[in-house]
C-alpha atoms as a PDB file:
ATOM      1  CA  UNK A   1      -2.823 -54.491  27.443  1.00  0.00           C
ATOM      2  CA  UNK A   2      -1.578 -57.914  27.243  1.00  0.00           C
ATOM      3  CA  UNK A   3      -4.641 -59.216  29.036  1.00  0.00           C
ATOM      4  CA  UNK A   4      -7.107 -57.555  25.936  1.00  0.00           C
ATOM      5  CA  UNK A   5      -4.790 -59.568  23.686  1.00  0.00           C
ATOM      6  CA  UNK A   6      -3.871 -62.865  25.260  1.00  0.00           C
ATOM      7  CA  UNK A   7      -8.358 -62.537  25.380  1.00  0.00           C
ATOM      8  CA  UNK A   8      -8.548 -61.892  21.901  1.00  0.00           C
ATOM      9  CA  UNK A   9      -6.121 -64.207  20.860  1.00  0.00           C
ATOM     10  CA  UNK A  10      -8.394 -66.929  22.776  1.00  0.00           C
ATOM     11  CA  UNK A  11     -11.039 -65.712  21.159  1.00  0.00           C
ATOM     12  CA  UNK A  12      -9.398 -66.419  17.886  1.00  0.00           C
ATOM     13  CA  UNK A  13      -8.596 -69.923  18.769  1.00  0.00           C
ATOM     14  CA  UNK A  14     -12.170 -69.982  19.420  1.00  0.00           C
ATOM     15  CA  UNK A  15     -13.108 -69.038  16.086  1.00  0.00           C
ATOM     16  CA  UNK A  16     -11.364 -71.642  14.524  1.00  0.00           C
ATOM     17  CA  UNK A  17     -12.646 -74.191  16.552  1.00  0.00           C
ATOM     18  CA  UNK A  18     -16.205 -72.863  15.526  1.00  0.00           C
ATOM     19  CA  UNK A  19     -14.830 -73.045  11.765  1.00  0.00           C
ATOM     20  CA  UNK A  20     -13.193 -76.384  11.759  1.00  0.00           C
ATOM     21  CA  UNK A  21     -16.469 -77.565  13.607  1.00  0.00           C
ATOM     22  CA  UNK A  22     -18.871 -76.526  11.669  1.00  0.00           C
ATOM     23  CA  UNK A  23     -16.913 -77.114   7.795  1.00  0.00           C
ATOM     24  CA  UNK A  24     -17.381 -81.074   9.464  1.00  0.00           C
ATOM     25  CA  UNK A  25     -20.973 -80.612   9.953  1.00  0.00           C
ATOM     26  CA  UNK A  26     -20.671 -79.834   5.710  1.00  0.00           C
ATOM     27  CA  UNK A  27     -20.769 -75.873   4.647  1.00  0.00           C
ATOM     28  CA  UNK A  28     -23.485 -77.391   1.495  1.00  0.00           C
ATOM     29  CA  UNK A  29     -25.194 -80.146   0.835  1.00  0.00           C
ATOM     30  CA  UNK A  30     -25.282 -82.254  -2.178  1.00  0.00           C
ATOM     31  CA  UNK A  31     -28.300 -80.778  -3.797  1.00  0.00           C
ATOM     32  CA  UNK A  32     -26.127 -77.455  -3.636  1.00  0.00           C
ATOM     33  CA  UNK A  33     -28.398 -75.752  -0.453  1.00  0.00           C
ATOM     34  CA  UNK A  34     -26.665 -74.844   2.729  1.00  0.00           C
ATOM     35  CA  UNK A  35     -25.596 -77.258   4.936  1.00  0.00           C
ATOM     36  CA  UNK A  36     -25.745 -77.086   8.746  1.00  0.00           C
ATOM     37  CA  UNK A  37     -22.522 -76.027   9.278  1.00  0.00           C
ATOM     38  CA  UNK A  38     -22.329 -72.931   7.032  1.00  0.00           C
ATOM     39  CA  UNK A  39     -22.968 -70.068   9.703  1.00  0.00           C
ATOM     40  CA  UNK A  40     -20.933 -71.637  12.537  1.00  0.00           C
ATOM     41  CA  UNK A  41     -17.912 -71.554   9.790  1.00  0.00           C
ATOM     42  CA  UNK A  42     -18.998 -68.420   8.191  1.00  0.00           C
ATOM     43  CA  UNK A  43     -18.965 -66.856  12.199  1.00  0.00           C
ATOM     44  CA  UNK A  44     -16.191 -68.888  13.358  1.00  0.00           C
ATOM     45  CA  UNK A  45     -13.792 -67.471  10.315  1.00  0.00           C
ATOM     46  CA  UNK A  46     -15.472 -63.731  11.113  1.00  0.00           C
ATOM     47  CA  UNK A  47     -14.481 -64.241  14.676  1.00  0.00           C
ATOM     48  CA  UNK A  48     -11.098 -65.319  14.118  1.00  0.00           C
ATOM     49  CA  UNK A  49     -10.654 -62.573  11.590  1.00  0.00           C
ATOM     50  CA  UNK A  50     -11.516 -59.663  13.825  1.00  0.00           C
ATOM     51  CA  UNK A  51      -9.783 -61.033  17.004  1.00  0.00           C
ATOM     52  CA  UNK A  52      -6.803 -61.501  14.903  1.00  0.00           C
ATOM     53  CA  UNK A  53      -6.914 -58.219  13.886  1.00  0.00           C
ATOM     54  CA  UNK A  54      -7.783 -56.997  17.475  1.00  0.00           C
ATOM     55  CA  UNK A  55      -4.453 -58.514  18.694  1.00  0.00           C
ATOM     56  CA  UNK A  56      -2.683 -56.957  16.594  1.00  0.00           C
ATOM     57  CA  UNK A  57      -4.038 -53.225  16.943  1.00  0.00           C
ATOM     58  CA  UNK A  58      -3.814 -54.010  20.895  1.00  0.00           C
ATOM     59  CA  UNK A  59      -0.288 -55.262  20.287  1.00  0.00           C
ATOM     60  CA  UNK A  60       0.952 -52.215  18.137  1.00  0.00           C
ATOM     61  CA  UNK A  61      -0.950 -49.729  19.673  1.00  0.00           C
ATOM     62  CA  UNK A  62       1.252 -47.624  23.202  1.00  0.00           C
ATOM     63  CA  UNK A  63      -2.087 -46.213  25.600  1.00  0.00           C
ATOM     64  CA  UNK A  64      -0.876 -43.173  27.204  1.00  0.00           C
ATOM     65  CA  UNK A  65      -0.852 -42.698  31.000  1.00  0.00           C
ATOM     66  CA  UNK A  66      -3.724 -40.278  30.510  1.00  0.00           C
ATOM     67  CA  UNK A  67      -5.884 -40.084  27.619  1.00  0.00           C
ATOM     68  CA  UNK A  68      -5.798 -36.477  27.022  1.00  0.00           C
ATOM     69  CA  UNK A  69      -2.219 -36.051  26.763  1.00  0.00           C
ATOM     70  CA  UNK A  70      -2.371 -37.148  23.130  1.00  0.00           C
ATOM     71  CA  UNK A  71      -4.813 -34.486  22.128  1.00  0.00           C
ATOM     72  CA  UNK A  72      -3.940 -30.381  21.551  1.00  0.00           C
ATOM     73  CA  UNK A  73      -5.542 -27.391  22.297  1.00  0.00           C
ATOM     74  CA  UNK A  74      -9.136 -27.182  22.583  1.00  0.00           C
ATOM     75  CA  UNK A  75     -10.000 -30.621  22.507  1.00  0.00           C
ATOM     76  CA  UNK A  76      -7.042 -31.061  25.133  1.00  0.00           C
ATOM     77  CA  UNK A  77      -8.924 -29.409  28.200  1.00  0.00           C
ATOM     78  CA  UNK A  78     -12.332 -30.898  26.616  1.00  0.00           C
ATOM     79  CA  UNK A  79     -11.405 -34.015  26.664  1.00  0.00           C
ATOM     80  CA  UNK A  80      -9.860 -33.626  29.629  1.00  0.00           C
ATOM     81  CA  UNK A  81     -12.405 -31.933  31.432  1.00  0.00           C
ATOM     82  CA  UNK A  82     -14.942 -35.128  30.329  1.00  0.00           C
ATOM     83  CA  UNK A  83     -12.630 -37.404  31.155  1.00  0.00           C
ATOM     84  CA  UNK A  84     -11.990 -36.235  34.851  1.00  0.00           C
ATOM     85  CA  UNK A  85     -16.126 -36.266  35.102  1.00  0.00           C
ATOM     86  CA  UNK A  86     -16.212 -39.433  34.282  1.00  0.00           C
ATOM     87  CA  UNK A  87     -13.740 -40.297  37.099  1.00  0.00           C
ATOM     88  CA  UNK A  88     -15.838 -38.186  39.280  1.00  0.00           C
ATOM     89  CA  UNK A  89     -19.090 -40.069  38.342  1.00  0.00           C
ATOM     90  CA  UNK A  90     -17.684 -43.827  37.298  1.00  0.00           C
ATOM     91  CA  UNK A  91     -21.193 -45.216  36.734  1.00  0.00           C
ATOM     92  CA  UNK A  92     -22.039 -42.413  34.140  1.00  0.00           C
ATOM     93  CA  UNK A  93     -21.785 -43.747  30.384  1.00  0.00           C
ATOM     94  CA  UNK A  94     -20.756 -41.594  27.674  1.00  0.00           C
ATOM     95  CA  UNK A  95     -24.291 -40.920  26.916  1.00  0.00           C
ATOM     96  CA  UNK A  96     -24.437 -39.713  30.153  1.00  0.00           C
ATOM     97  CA  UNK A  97     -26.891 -42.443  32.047  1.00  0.00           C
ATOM     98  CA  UNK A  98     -26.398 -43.790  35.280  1.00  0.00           C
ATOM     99  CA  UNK A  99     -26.485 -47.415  36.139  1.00  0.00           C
ATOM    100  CA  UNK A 100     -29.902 -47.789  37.347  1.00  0.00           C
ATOM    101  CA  UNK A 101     -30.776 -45.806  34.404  1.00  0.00           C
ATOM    102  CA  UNK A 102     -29.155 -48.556  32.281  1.00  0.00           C
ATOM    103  CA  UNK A 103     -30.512 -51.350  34.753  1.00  0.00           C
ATOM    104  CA  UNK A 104     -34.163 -50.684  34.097  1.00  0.00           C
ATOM    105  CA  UNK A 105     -33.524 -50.364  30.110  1.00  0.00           C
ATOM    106  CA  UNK A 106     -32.221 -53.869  30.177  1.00  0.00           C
ATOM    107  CA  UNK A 107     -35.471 -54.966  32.264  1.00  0.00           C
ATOM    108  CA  UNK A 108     -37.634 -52.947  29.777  1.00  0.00           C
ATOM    109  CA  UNK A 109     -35.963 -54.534  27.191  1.00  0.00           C
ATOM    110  CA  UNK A 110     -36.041 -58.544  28.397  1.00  0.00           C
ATOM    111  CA  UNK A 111     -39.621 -57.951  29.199  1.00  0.00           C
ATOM    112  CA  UNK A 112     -40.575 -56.496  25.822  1.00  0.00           C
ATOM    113  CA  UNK A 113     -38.737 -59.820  24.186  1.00  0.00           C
ATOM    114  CA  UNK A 114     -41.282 -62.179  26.372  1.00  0.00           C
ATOM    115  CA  UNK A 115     -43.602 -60.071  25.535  1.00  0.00           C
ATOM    116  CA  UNK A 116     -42.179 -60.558  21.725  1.00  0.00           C
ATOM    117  CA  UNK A 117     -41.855 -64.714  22.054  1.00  0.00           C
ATOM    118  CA  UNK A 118     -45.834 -64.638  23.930  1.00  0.00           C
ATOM    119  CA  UNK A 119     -47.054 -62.760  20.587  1.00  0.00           C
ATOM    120  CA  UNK A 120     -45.454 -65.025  17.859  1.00  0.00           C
ATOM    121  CA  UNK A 121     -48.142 -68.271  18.187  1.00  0.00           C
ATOM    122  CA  UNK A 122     -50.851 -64.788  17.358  1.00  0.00           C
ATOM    123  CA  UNK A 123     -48.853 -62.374  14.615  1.00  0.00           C
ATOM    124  CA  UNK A 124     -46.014 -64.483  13.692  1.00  0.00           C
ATOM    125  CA  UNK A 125     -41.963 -64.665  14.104  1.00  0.00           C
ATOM    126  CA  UNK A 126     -41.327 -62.240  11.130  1.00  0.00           C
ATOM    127  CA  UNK A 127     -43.981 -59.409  12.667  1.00  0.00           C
ATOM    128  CA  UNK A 128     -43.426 -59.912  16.552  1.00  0.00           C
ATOM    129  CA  UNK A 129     -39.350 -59.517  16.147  1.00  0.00           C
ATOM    130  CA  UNK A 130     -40.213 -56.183  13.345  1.00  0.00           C
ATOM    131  CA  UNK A 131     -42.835 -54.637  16.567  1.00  0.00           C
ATOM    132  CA  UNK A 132     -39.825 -55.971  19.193  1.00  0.00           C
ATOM    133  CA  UNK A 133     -37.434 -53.531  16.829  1.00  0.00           C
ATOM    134  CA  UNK A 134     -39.645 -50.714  17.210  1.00  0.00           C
ATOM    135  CA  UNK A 135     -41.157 -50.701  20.726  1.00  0.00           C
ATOM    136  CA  UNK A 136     -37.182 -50.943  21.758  1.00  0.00           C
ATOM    137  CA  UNK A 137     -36.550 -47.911  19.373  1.00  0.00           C
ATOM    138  CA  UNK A 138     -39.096 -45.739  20.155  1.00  0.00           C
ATOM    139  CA  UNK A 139     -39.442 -46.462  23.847  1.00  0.00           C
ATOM    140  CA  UNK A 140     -36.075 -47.331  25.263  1.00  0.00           C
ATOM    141  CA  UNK A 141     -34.036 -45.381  22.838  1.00  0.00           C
ATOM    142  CA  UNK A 142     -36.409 -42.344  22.327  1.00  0.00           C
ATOM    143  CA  UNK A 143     -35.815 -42.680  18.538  1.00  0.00           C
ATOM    144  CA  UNK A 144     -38.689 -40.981  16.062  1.00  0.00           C
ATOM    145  CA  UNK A 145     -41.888 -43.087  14.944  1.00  0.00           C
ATOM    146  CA  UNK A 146     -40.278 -43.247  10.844  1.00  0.00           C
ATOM    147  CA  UNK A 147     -36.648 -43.786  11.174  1.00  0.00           C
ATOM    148  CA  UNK A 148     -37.803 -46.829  14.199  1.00  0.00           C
ATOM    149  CA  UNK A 149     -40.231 -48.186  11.803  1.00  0.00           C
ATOM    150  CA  UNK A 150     -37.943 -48.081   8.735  1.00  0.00           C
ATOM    151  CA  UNK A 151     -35.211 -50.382  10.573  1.00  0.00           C
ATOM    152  CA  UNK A 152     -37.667 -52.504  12.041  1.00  0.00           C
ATOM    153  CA  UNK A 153     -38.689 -53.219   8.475  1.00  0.00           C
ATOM    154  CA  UNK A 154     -35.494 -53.677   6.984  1.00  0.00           C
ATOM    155  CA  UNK A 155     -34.970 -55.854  10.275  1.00  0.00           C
ATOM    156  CA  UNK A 156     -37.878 -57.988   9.501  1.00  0.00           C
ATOM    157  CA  UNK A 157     -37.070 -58.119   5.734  1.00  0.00           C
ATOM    158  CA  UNK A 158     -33.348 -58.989   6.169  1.00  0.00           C
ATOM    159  CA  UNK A 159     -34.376 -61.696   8.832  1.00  0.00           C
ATOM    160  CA  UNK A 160     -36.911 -63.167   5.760  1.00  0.00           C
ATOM    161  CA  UNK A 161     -34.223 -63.219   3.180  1.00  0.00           C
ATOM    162  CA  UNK A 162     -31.933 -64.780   5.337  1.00  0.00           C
ATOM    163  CA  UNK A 163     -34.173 -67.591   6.604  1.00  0.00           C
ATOM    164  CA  UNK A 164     -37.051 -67.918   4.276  1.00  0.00           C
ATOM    165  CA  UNK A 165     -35.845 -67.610   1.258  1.00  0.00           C
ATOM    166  CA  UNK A 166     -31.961 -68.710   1.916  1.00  0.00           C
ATOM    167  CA  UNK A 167     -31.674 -71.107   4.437  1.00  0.00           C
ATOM    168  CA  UNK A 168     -35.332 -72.429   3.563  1.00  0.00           C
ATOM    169  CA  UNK A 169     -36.472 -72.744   7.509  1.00  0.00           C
ATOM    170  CA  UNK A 170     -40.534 -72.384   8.074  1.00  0.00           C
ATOM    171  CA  UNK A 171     -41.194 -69.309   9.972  1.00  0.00           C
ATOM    172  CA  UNK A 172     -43.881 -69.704  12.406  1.00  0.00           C
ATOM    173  CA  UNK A 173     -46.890 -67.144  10.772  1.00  0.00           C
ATOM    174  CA  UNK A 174     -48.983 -66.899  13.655  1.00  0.00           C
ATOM    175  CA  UNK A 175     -53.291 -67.345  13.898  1.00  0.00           C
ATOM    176  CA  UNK A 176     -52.922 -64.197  11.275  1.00  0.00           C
ATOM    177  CA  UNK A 177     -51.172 -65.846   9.461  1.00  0.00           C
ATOM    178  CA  UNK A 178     -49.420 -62.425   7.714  1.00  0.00           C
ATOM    179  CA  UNK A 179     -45.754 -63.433   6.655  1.00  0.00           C
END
């Protein structure tokens, strides 16, 4: 427990570090647009923030011997049931995959991103990140065709805002030459 927050309390050194850094690279510039060092500050404060706030929960917070003891009834011998099949199985997740299972996602998933970064110079950044959202929903995480194609819109138009139209960087469009 004090390793978790002597970690988070480096991480919140970290953050400020990040902050102070990038508030000297300027947070605007002087034709009011946003300088170079607004999103390491913005991040750095975020980070600091939430590891603050982690060392604090990890500092007030007394973990039982056993998780289950904590819980009544039912969800007692549930919970306790899960927990000592976990310990029976300790490279099952909680959504019950094994480590090889969670291996070859990770390959599936760094080879669809190449495959991603080959297809930008031919559809674009903004389109080859929105299909990268979707093949990874639909294919490694078995979601439905609508709901994987809604967030990989919002994904694309939330990356757009951000960068287009806030920040003001060029996206690379691609021979299509789309968005």
């Amino acid at each position: 427990m004090t390793a978790k927050a002597a970690f988070s309390a480096v991480l919140a050194v970290v953050g400020v570090a990040a902050a102070v850094g990038g508030a000297g690279y300027g947070i605007t510039q002087e034709n009011g647009q946003i300088g170079a060092g607004f999103l390491p500050f913005v991040l750095g404060i975020a980070l600091a923030a939430l590891a603050a706030i982690d060392v604090t929960q990890t500092l007030r917070r007394r973990e039982p011997a056993n998780p289950a003891e904590e819980l009544t009834g039912v969800e007692a011998v549930a919970d306790a049931a899960a927990i000592d099949t976990v310990a029976e199985a300790p490279d099952i997740d909680a959504l019950g995959r094994t480590q090889r299972q969670r291996n070859r996602m990770l390959a599936i998933v760094l080879g669809m991103t190449l495959v991603a970064l080959l297809l930008v110079p031919v559809l674009g950044l903004l389109l080859s990140l929105g299909a990268l959202v979707v093949a990874i929903s639909t294919l490694v995480e078995r979601r439905r065709i609508l709901p994987a194609l809604l967030i990989g819109a919002v994904a694309v138009g939330v990356i757009h805002v951000v960068f287009a139209e806030l920040l003001g960087v060029p996206m690379p469009t691609g021979l299509i030459g789309l968005i």
